[in-house]
Protein backbone atom coordinates (compact mmCIF):
# COMPACT_ATOMS: atom_id res chain seq x y z
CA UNK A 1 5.53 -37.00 -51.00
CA UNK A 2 7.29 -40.00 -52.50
CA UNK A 3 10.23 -40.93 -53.74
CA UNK A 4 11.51 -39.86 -57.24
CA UNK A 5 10.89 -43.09 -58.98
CA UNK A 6 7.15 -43.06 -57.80
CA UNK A 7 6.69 -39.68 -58.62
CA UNK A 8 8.00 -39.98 -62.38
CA UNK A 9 5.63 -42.80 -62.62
CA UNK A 10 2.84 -40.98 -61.67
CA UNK A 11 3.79 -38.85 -64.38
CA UNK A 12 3.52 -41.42 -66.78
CA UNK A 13 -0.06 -42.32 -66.12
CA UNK A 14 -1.44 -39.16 -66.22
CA UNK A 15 -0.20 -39.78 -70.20
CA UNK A 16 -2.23 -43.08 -70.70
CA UNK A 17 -5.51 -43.01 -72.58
CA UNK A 18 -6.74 -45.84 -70.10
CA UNK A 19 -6.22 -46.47 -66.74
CA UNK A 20 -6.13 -49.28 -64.22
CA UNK A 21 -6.88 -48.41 -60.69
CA UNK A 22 -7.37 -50.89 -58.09
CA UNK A 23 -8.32 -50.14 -54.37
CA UNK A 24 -7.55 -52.30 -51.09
CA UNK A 25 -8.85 -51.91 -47.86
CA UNK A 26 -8.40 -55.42 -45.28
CA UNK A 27 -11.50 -56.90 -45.95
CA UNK A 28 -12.72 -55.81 -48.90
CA UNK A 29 -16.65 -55.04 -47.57
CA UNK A 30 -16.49 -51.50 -46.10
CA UNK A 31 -13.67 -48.75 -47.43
CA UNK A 32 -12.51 -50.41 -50.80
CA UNK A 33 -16.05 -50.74 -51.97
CA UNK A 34 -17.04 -47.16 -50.73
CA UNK A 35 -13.58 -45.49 -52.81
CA UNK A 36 -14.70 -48.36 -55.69
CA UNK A 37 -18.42 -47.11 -55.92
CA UNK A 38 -16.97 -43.33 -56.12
CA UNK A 39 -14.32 -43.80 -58.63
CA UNK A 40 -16.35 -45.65 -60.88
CA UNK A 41 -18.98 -43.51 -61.12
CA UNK A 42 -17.00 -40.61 -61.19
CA UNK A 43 -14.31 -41.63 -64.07
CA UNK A 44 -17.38 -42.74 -65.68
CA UNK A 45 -18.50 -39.21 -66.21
CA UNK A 46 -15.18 -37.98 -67.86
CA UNK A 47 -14.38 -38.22 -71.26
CA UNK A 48 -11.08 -38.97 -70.72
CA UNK A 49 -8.75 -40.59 -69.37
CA UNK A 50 -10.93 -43.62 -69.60
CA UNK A 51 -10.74 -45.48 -66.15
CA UNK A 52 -11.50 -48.93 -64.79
CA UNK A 53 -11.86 -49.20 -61.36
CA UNK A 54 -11.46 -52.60 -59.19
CA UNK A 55 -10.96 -53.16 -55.48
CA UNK A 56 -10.42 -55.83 -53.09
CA UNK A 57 -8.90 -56.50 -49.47
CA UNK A 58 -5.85 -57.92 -47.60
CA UNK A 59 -7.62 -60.83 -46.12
CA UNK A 60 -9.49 -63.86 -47.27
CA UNK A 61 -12.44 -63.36 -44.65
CA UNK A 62 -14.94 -61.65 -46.80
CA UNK A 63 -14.60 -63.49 -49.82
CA UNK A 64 -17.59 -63.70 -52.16
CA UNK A 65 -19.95 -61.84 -49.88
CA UNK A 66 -21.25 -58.06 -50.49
CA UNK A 67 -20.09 -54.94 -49.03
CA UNK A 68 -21.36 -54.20 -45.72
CA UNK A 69 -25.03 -52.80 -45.22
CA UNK A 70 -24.22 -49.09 -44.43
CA UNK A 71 -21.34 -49.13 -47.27
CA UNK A 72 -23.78 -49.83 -49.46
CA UNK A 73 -26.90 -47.64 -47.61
CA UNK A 74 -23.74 -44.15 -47.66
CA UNK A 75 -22.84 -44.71 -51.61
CA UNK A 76 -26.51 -45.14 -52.08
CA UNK A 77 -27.20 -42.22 -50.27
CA UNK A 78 -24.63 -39.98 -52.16
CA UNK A 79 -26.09 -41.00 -55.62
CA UNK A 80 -23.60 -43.48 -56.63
CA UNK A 81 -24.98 -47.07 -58.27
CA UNK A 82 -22.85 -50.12 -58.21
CA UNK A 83 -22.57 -53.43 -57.18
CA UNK A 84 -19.85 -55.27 -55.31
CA UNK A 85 -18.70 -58.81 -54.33
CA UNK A 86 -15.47 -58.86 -52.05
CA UNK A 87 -12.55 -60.68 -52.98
CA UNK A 88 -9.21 -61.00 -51.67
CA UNK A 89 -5.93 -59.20 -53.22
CA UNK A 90 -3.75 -61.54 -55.54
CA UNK A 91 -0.15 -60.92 -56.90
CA UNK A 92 -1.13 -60.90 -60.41
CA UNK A 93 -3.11 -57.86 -59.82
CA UNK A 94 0.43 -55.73 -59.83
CA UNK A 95 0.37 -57.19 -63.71
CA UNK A 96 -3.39 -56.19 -63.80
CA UNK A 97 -3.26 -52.61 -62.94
CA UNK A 98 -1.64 -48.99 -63.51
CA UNK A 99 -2.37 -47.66 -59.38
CA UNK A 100 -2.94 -49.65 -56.61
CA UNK A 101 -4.85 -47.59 -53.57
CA UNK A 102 -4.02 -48.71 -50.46
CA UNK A 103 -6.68 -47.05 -47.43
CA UNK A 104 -4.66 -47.37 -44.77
CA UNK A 105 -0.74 -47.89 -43.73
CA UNK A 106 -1.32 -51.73 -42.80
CA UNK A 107 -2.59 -52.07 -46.12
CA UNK A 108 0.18 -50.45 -48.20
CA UNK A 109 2.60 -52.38 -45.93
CA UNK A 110 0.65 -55.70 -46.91
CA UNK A 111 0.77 -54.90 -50.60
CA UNK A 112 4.74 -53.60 -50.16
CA UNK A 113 5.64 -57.20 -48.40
CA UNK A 114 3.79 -58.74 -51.80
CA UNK A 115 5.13 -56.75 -54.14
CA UNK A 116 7.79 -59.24 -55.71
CA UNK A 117 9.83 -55.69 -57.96
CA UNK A 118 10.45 -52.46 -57.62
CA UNK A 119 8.02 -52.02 -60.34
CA UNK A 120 5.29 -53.30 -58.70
CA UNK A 121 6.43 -51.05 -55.76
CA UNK A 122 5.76 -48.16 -57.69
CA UNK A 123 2.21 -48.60 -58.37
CA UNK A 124 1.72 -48.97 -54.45
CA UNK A 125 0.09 -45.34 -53.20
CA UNK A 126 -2.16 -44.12 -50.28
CA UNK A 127 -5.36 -42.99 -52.04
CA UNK A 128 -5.79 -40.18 -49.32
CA UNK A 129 -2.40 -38.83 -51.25
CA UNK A 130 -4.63 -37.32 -53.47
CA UNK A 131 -6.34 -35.51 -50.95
CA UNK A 132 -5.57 -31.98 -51.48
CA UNK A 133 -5.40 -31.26 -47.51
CA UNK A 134 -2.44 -34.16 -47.24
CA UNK A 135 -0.80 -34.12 -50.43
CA UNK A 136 2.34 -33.04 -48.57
CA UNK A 137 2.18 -35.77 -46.43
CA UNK A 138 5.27 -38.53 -46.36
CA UNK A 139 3.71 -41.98 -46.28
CA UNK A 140 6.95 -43.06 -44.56
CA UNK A 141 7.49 -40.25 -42.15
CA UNK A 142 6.47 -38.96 -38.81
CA UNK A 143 2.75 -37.89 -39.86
CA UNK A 144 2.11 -41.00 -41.81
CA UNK A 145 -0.85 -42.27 -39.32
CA UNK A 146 -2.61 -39.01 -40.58
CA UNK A 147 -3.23 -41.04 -44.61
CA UNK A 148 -5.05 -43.57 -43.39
CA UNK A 149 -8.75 -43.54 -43.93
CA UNK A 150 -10.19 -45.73 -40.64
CA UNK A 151 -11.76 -48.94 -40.75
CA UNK A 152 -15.05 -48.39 -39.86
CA UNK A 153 -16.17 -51.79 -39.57
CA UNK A 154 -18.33 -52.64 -36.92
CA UNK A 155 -19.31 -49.22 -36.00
CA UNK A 156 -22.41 -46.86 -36.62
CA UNK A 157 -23.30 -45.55 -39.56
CA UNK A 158 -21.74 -42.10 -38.83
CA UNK A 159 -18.42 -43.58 -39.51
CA UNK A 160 -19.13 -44.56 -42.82
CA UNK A 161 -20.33 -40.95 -43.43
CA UNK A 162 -17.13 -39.57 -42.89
CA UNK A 163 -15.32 -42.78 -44.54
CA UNK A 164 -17.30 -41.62 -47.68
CA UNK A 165 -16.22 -37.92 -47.20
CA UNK A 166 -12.64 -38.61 -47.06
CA UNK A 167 -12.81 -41.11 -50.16
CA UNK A 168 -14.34 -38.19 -52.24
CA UNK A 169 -12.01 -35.55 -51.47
CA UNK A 170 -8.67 -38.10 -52.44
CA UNK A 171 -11.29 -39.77 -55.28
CA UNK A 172 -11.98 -35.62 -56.20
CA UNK A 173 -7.99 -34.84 -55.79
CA UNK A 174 -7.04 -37.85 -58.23
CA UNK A 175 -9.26 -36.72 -60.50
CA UNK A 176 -8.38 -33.22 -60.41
CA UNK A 177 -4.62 -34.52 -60.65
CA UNK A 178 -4.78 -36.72 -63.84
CA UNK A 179 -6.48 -34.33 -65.80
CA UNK A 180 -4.30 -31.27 -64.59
């Protein structure tokens, strides 16, 4: 659920032969790389739209390093190839890209405070949106908390697992959405 001016923009990509999307977690080694690895190698399978997927994180702590070792060891395990060096959001990327994914709510209120127009406000989403189970879901209101895919950062491998399983259900629902 968002407001009207977000929603008619959505409608407006789903029109585009190419597509933009861009993913942000804090870091930029654990959840953005996970959704990045699944979206690319997913939109790379579809004829169209034709989709470039990016990602990076909040904060400047992980930049230039690689995702973290079970990121890489769950996409691996699902099947999905790709390679990642983390980098740190930037305003230009508003000007870069069509949809910005944010994982969490700190993140989308990170990207909102940097977002400079309403324009750029409009590109701002909760990828777990596009999860079919939360769709309904108000990223402002009283259920909010229940869009955010957890940080799983310094915690066992099972967390990841379910990171991944959440990321492919809103990466599946996106999907499912642009070409409906």
């Amino acid at each position: 659920m968002y407001s009207e001016n977000q929603s008619n923009y959505l409608q407006t990509l789903r029109k585009l032969p190419k597509l933009s999307v861009h993913l942000v977690c804090l870091g930029n080694i654990c959840r953005s790389p996970i959704a990045n690895a699944v979206l690319a190698n997913k939109f790379a399978l579809l004829e169209k739209p034709k989709v470039a997927v990016d990602s990076s994180g909040t904060g400047p702590w992980h930049e230039g390093e690689g995702a973290s070792t079970y990121s890489i060891q769950v996409w691996q395990e699902a099947g999905y190839k790709y390679q990642h060096v983390a980098k740190q959001f930037k305003v230009n990327f508003f000007a870069q890209h069509d949809l910005i994914l944010a994982m969490d709510l700190n993140n989308r209120s990170a990207l909102l405070k940097l977002a400079k127009s309403q324009i750029e406000k409009e590109k701002i989403f909760m990828l777990s949106s596009f999860d079919p189970k939360l769709q309904a879901l108000d990223p402002d209101g009283i259920d909010a908390h229940l869009l955010s895919i957890p940080d799983p950062y310094g915690q066992e491998l099972s967390a990841y697992k379910e990171v991944l399983e959440m990321i492919e259900r809103s990466s599946d629902g996106l999907i499912g959405w642009l070409n409906s």
